[in-house]
C-alpha atoms as a PDB file:
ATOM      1  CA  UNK A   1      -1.341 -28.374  62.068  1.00  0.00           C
ATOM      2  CA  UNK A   2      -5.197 -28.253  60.629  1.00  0.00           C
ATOM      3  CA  UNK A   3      -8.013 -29.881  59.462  1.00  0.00           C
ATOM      4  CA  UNK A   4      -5.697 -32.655  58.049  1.00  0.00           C
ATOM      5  CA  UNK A   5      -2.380 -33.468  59.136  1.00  0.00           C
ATOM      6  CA  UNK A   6      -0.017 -35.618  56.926  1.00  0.00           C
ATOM      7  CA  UNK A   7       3.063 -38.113  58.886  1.00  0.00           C
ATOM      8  CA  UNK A   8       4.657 -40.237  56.773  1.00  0.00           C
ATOM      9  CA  UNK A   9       6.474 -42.746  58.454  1.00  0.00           C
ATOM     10  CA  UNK A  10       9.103 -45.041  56.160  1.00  0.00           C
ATOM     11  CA  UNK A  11       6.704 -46.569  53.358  1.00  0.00           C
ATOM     12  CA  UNK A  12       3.133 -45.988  54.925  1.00  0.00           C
ATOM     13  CA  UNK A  13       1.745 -42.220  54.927  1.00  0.00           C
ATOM     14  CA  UNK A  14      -0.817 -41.493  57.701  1.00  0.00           C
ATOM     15  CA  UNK A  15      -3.590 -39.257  57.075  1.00  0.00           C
ATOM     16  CA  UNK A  16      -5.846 -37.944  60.183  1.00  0.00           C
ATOM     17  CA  UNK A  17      -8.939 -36.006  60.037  1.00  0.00           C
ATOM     18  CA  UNK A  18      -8.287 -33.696  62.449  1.00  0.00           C
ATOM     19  CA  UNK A  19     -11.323 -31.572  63.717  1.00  0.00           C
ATOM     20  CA  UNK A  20     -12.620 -33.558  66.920  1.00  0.00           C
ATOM     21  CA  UNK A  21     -14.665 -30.621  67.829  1.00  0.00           C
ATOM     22  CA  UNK A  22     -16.529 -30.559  64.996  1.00  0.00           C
ATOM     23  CA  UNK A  23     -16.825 -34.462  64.697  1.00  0.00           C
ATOM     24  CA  UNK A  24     -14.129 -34.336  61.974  1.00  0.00           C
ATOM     25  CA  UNK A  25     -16.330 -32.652  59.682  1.00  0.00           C
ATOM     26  CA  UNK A  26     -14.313 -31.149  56.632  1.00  0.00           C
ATOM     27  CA  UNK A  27     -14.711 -27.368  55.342  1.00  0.00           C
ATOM     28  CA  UNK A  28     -13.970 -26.040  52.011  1.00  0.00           C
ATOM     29  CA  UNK A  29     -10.075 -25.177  53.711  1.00  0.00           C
ATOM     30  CA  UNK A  30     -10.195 -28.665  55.199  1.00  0.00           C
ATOM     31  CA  UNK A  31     -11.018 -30.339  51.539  1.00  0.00           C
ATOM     32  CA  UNK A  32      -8.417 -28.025  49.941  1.00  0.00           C
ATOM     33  CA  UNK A  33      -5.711 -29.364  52.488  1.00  0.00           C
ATOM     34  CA  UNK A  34      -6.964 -32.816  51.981  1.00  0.00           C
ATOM     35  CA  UNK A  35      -6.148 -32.616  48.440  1.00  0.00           C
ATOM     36  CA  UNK A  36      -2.926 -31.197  48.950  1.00  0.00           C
ATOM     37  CA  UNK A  37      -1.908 -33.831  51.063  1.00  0.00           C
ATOM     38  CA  UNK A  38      -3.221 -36.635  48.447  1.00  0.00           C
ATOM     39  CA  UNK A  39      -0.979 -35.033  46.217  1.00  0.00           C
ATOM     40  CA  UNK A  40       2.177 -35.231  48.130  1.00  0.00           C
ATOM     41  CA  UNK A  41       0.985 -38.546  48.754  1.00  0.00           C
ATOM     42  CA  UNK A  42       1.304 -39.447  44.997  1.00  0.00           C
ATOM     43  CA  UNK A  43       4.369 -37.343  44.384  1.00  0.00           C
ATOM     44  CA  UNK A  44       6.286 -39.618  46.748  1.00  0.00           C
ATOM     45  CA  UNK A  45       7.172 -43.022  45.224  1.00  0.00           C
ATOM     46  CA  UNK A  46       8.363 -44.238  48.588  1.00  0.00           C
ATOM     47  CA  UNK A  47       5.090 -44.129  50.341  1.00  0.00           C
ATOM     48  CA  UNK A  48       3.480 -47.882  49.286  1.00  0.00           C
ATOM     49  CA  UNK A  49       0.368 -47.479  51.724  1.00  0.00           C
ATOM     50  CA  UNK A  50      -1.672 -45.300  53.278  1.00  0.00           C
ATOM     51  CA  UNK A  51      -3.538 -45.027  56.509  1.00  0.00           C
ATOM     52  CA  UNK A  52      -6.734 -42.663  56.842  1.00  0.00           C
ATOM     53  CA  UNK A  53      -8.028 -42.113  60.413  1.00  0.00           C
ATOM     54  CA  UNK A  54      -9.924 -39.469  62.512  1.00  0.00           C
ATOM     55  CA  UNK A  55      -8.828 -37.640  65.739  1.00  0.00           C
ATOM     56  CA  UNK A  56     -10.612 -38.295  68.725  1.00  0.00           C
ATOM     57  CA  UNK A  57     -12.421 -41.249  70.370  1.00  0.00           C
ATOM     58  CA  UNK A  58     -16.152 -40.093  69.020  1.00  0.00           C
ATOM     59  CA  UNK A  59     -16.211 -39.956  64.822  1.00  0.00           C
ATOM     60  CA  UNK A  60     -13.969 -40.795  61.931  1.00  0.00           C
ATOM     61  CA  UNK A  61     -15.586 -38.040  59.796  1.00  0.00           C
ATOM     62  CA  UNK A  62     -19.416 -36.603  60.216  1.00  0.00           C
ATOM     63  CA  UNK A  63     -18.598 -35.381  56.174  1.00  0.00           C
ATOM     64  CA  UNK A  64     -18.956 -31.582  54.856  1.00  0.00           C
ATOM     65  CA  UNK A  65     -19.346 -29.103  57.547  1.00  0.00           C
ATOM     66  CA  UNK A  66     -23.043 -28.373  57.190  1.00  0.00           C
ATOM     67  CA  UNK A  67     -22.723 -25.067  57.732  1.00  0.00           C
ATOM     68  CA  UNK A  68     -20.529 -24.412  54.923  1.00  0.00           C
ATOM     69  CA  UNK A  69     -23.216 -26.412  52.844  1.00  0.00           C
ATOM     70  CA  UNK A  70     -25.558 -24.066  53.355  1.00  0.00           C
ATOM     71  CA  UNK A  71     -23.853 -21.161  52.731  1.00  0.00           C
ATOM     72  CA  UNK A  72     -22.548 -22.597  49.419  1.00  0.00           C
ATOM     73  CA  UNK A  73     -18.987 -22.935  50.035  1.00  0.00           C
ATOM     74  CA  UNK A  74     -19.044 -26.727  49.994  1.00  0.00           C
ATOM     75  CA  UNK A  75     -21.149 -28.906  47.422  1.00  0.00           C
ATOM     76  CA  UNK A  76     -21.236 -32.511  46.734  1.00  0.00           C
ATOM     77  CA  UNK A  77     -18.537 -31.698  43.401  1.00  0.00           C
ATOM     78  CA  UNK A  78     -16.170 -30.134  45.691  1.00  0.00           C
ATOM     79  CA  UNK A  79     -16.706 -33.205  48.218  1.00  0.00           C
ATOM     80  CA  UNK A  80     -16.316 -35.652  45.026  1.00  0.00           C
ATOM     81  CA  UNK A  81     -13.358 -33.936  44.076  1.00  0.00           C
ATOM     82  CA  UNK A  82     -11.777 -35.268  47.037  1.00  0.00           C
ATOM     83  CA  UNK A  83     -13.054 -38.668  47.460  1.00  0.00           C
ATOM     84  CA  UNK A  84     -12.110 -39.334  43.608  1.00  0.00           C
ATOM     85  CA  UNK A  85      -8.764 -38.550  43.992  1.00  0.00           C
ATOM     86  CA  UNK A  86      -8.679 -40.350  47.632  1.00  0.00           C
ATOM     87  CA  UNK A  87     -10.067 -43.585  45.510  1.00  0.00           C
ATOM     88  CA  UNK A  88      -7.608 -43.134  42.507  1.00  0.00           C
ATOM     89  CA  UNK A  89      -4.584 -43.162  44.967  1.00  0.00           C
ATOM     90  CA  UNK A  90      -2.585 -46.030  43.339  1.00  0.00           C
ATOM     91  CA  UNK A  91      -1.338 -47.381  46.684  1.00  0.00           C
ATOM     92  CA  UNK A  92      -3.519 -49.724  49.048  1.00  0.00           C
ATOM     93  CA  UNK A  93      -5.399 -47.626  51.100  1.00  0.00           C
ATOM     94  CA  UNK A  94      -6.365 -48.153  55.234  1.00  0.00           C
ATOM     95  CA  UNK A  95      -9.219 -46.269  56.606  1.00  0.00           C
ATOM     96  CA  UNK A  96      -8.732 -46.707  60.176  1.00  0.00           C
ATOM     97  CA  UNK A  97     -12.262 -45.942  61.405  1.00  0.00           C
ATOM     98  CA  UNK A  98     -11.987 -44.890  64.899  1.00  0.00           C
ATOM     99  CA  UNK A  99     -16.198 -44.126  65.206  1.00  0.00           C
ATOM    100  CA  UNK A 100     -19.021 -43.500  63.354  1.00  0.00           C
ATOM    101  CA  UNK A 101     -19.082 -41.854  60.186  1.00  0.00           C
ATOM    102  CA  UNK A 102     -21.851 -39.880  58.768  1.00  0.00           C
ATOM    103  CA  UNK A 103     -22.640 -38.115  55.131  1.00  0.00           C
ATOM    104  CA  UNK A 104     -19.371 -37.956  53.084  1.00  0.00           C
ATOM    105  CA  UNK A 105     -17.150 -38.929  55.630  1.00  0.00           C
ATOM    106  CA  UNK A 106     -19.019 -42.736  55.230  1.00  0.00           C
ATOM    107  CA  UNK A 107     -17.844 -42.468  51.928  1.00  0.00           C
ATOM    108  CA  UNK A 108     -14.295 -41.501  52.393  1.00  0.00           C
ATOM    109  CA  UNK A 109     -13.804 -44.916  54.188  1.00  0.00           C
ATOM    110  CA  UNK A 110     -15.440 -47.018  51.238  1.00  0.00           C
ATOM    111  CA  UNK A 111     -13.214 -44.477  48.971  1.00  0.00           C
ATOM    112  CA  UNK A 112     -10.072 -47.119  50.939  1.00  0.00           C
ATOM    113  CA  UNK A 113      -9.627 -50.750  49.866  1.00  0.00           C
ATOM    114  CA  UNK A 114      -9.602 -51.979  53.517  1.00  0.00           C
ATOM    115  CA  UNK A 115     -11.593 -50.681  56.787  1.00  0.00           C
ATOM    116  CA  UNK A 116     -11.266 -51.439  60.068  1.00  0.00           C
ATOM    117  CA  UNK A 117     -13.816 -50.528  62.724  1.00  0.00           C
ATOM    118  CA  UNK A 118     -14.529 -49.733  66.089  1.00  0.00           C
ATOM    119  CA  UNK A 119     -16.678 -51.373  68.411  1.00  0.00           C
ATOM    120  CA  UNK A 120     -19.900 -49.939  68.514  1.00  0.00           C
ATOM    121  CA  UNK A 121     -19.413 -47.580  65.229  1.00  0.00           C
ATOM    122  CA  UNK A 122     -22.194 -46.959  63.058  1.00  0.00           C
ATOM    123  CA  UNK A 123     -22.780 -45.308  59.646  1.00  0.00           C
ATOM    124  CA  UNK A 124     -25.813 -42.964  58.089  1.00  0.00           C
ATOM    125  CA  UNK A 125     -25.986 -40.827  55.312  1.00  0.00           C
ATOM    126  CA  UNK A 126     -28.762 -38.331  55.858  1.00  0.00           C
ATOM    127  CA  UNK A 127     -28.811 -36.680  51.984  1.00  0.00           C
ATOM    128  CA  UNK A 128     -32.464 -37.744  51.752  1.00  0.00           C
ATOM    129  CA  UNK A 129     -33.621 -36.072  54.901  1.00  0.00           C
ATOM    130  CA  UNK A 130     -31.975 -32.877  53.799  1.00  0.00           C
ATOM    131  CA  UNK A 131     -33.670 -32.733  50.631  1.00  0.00           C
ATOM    132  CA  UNK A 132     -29.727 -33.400  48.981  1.00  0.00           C
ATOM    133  CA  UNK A 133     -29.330 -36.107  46.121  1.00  0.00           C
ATOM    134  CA  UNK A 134     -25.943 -37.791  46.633  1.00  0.00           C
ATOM    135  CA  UNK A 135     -23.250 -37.372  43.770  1.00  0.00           C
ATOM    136  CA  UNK A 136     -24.181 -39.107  41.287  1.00  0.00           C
ATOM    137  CA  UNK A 137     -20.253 -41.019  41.637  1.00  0.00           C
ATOM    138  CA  UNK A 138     -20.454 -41.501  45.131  1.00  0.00           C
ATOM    139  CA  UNK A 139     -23.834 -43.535  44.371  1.00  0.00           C
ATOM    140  CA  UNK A 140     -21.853 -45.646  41.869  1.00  0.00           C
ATOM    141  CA  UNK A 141     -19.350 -46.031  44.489  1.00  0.00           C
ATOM    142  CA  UNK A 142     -21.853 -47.397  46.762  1.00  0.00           C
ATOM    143  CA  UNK A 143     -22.839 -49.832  44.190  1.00  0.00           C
ATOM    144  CA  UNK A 144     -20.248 -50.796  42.904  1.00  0.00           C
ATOM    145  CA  UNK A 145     -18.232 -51.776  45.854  1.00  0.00           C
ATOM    146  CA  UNK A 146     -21.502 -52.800  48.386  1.00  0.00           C
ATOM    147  CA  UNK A 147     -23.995 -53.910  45.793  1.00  0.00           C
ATOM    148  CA  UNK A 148     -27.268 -52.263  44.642  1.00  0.00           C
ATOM    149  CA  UNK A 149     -29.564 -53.133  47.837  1.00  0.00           C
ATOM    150  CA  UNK A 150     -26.978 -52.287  50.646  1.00  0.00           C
ATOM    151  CA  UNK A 151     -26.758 -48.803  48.545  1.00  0.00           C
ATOM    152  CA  UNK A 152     -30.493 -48.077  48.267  1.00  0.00           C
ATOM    153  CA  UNK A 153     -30.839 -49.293  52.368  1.00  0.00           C
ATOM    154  CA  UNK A 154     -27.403 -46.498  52.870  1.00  0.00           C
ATOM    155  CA  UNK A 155     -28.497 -43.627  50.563  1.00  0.00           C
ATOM    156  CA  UNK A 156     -32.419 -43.657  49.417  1.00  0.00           C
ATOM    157  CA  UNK A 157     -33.571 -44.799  53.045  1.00  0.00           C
ATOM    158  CA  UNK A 158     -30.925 -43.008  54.958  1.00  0.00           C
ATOM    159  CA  UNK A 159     -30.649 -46.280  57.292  1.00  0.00           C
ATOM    160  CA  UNK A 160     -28.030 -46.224  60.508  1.00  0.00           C
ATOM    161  CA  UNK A 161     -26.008 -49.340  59.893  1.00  0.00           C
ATOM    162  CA  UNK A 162     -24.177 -50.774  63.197  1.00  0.00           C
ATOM    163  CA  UNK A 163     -20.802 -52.989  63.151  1.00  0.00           C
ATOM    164  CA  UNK A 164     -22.665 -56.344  63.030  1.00  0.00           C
ATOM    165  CA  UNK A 165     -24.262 -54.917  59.764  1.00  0.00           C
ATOM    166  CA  UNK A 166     -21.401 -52.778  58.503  1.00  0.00           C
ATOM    167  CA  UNK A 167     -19.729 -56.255  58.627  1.00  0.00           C
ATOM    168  CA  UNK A 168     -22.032 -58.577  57.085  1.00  0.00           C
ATOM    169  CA  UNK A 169     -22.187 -56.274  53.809  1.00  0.00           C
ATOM    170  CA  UNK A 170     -18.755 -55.622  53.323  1.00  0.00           C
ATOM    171  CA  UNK A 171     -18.342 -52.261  54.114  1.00  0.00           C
ATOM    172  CA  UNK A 172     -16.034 -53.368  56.849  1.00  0.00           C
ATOM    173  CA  UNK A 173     -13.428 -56.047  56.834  1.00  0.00           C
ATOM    174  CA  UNK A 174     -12.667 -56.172  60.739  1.00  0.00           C
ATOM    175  CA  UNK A 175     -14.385 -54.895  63.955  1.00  0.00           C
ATOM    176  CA  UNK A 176     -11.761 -54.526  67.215  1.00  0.00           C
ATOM    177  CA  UNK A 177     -11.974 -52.830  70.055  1.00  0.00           C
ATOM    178  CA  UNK A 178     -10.720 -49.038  70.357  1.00  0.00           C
ATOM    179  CA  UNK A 179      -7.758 -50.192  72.146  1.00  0.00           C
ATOM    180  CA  UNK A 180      -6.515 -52.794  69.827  1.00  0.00           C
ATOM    181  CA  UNK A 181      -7.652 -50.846  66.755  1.00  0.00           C
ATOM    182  CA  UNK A 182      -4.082 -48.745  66.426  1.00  0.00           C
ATOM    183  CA  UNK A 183      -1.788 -52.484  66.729  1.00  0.00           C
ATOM    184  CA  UNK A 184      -4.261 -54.122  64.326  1.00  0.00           C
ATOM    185  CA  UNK A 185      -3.860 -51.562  61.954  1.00  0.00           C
ATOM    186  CA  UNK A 186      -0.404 -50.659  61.803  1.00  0.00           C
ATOM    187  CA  UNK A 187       0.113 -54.302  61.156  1.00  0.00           C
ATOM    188  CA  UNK A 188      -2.172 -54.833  58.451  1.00  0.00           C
ATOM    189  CA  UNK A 189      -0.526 -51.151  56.642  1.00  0.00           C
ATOM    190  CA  UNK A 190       2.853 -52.929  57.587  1.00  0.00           C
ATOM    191  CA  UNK A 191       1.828 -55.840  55.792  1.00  0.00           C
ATOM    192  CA  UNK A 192       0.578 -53.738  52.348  1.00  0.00           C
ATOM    193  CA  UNK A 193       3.534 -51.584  52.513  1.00  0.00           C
ATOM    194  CA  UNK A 194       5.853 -54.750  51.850  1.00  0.00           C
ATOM    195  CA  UNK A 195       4.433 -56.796  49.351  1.00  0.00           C
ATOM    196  CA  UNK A 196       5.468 -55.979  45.642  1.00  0.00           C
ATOM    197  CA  UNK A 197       4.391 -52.309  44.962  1.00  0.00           C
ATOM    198  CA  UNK A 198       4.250 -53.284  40.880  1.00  0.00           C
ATOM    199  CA  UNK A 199       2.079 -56.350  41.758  1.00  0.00           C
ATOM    200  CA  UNK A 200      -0.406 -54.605  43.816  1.00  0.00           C
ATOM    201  CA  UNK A 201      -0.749 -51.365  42.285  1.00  0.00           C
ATOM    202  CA  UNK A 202      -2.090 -53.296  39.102  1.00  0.00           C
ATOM    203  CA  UNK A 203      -4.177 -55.876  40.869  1.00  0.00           C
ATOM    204  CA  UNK A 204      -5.406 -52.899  42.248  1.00  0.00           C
ATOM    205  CA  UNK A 205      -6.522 -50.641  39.416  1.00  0.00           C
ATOM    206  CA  UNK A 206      -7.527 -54.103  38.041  1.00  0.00           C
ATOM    207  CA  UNK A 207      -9.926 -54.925  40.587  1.00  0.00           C
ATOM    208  CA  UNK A 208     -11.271 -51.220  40.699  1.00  0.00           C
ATOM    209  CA  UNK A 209     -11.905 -51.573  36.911  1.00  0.00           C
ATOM    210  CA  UNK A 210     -13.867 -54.536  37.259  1.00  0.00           C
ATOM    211  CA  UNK A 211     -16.209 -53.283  39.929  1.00  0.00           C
ATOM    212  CA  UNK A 212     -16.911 -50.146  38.306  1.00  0.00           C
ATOM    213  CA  UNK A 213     -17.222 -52.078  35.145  1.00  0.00           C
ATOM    214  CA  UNK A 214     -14.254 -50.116  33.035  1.00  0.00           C
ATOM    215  CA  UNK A 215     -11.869 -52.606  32.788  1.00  0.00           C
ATOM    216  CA  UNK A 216      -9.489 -51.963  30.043  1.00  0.00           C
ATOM    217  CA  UNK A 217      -8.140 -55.452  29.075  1.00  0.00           C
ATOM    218  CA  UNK A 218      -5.615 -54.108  26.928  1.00  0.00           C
ATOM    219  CA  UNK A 219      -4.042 -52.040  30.386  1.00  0.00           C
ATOM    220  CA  UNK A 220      -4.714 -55.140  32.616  1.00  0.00           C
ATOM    221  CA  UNK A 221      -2.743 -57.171  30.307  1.00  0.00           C
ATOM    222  CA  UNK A 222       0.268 -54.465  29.836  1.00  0.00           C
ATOM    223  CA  UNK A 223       0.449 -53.969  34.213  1.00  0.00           C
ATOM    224  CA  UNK A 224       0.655 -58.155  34.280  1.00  0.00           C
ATOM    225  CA  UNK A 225       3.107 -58.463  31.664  1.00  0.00           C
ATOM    226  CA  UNK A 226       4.928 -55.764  33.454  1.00  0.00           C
ATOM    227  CA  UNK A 227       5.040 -57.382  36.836  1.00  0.00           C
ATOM    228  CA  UNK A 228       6.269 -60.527  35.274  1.00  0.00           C
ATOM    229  CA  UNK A 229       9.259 -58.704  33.498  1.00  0.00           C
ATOM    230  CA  UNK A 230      10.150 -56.701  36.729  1.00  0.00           C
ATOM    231  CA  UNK A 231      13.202 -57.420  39.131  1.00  0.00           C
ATOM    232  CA  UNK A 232      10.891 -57.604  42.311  1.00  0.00           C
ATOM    233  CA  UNK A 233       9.136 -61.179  40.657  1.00  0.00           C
ATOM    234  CA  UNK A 234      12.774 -61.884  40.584  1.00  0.00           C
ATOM    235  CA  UNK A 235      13.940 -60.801  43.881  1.00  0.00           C
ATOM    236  CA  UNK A 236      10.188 -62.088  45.354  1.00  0.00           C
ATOM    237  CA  UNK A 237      11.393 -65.966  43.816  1.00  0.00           C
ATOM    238  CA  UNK A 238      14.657 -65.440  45.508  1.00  0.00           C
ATOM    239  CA  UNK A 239      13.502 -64.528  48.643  1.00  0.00           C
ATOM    240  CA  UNK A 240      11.305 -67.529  48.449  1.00  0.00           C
ATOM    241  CA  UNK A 241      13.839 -70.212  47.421  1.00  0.00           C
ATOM    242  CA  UNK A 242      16.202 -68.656  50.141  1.00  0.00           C
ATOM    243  CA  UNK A 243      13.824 -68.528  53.137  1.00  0.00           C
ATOM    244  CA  UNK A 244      14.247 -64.625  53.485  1.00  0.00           C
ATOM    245  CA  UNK A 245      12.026 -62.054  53.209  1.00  0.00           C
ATOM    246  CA  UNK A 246      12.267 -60.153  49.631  1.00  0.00           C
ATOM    247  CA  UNK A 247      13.163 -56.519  49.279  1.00  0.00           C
ATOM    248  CA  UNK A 248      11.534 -54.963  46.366  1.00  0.00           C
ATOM    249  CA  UNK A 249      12.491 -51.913  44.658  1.00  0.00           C
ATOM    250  CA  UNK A 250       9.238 -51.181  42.762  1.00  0.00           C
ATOM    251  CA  UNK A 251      11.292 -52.053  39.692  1.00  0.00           C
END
């Protein structure tokens, strides 16, 4: 039990946020847990997805505790820390949003390739009524994966974005209502978890390299070239020609 609790169940790894009291905010012992669960996460080459949520029925994450903030045991590197590694994960990654998130914890969920939403969720990032500039990466984040404008409305005017909004930018994929949103999503991590881990760890990384503009085209070419020599494409045309559902080995 604490701050974040780790369940791996067969191929998808679920990660919860699990502070309701405190809206889910995350401490310095919190973000230290967090990335000790991240790294069991990558450690175990059975886990091919991963769902993030938050406990509760109020917020997914309201970010650093702001208390610890203040008193200087949490910055915006030691928050970074986190959501870099939680965005490096080379497995598709689920943030289950189960309400609002504020500050960081906004972040965390564009730090996952897919989010699903709540009804009536909403987002803000207050840094600029603190007085705080936002990491510097969590800005390119924001621009890179929502665009320049949506990023300026987010972090420089501190803007509360609603579903309807959240949803018409891209920063979330599907909006359902709090009792559908735990069916929904354990379908959709279903669905990652058994596709071709080669294939879409590399269209992946590729995808992240082209939106943060580092695309290696060398590396691209080497992770194709590998997927096309690997027994899954195999086992995937088998499957096909045979009517069945393929079972990949990663290999």
């Amino acid at each position: 039990m604490g701050a974040v609790t780790l369940k791996v169940e067969g191929p998808v790894a679920h990660l919860t946020l699990d502070h309701p009291e405190r809206h889910n905010a995350l401490t310095r012992e919190g973000l230290d847990q967090f990335l000790g669960r991240l790294q069991s996460i990558e450690s175990n080459p059975e886990i091919r997805a991963l769902v993030l949520t938050g406990a509760g029925d109020r917020t997914f994450c309201s970010g650093a505790a702001l208390d610890e903030v203040r008193a200087g045991a949490v910055d915006g590197d030691t928050f970074q820390v986190v959501a870099d590694r939680l965005a490096a994960l080379p497995i598709p990654k689920l943030a289950v949003m189960n309400g609002s998130a504020y500050g960081g914890g906004a972040e965390l969920g564009l730090c996952c390739d897919f989010r699903y939403g709540v009804e009536g969720m909403k987002i803000r990032v207050p840094a600029a009524s603190f007085g705080l500039c936002y990491p510097p990466a969590g800005i390119q984040r924001y621009v890179s994966r929502l665009g320049v404008e949506a990023a300026k409305r987010i972090l420089v005017a501190t803007e509360t974005l609603e579903t309807d909004e959240l949803l018409r930018i891209g920063y979330l994929h599907r909006v359902c209502s709090r009792e559908e949103l735990p069916t929904l999503a354990d379908e959709w991590a279903q669905r990652l978890a058994g596709l071709a881990p080669l294939a879409v760890r590399a269209m992946l990384a590729i995808c992240n390299g082209a939106a943060d503009g580092a695309l290696d085209a060398g590396q691209a070419r080497e992770w194709a070239e590998r997927c096309n020599r690997s027994n899954d494409l195999q086992e995937g045309l088998q499957a096909a020609l045979e009517k069945r559902a393929p079972k990949f080995s990663g290999n």
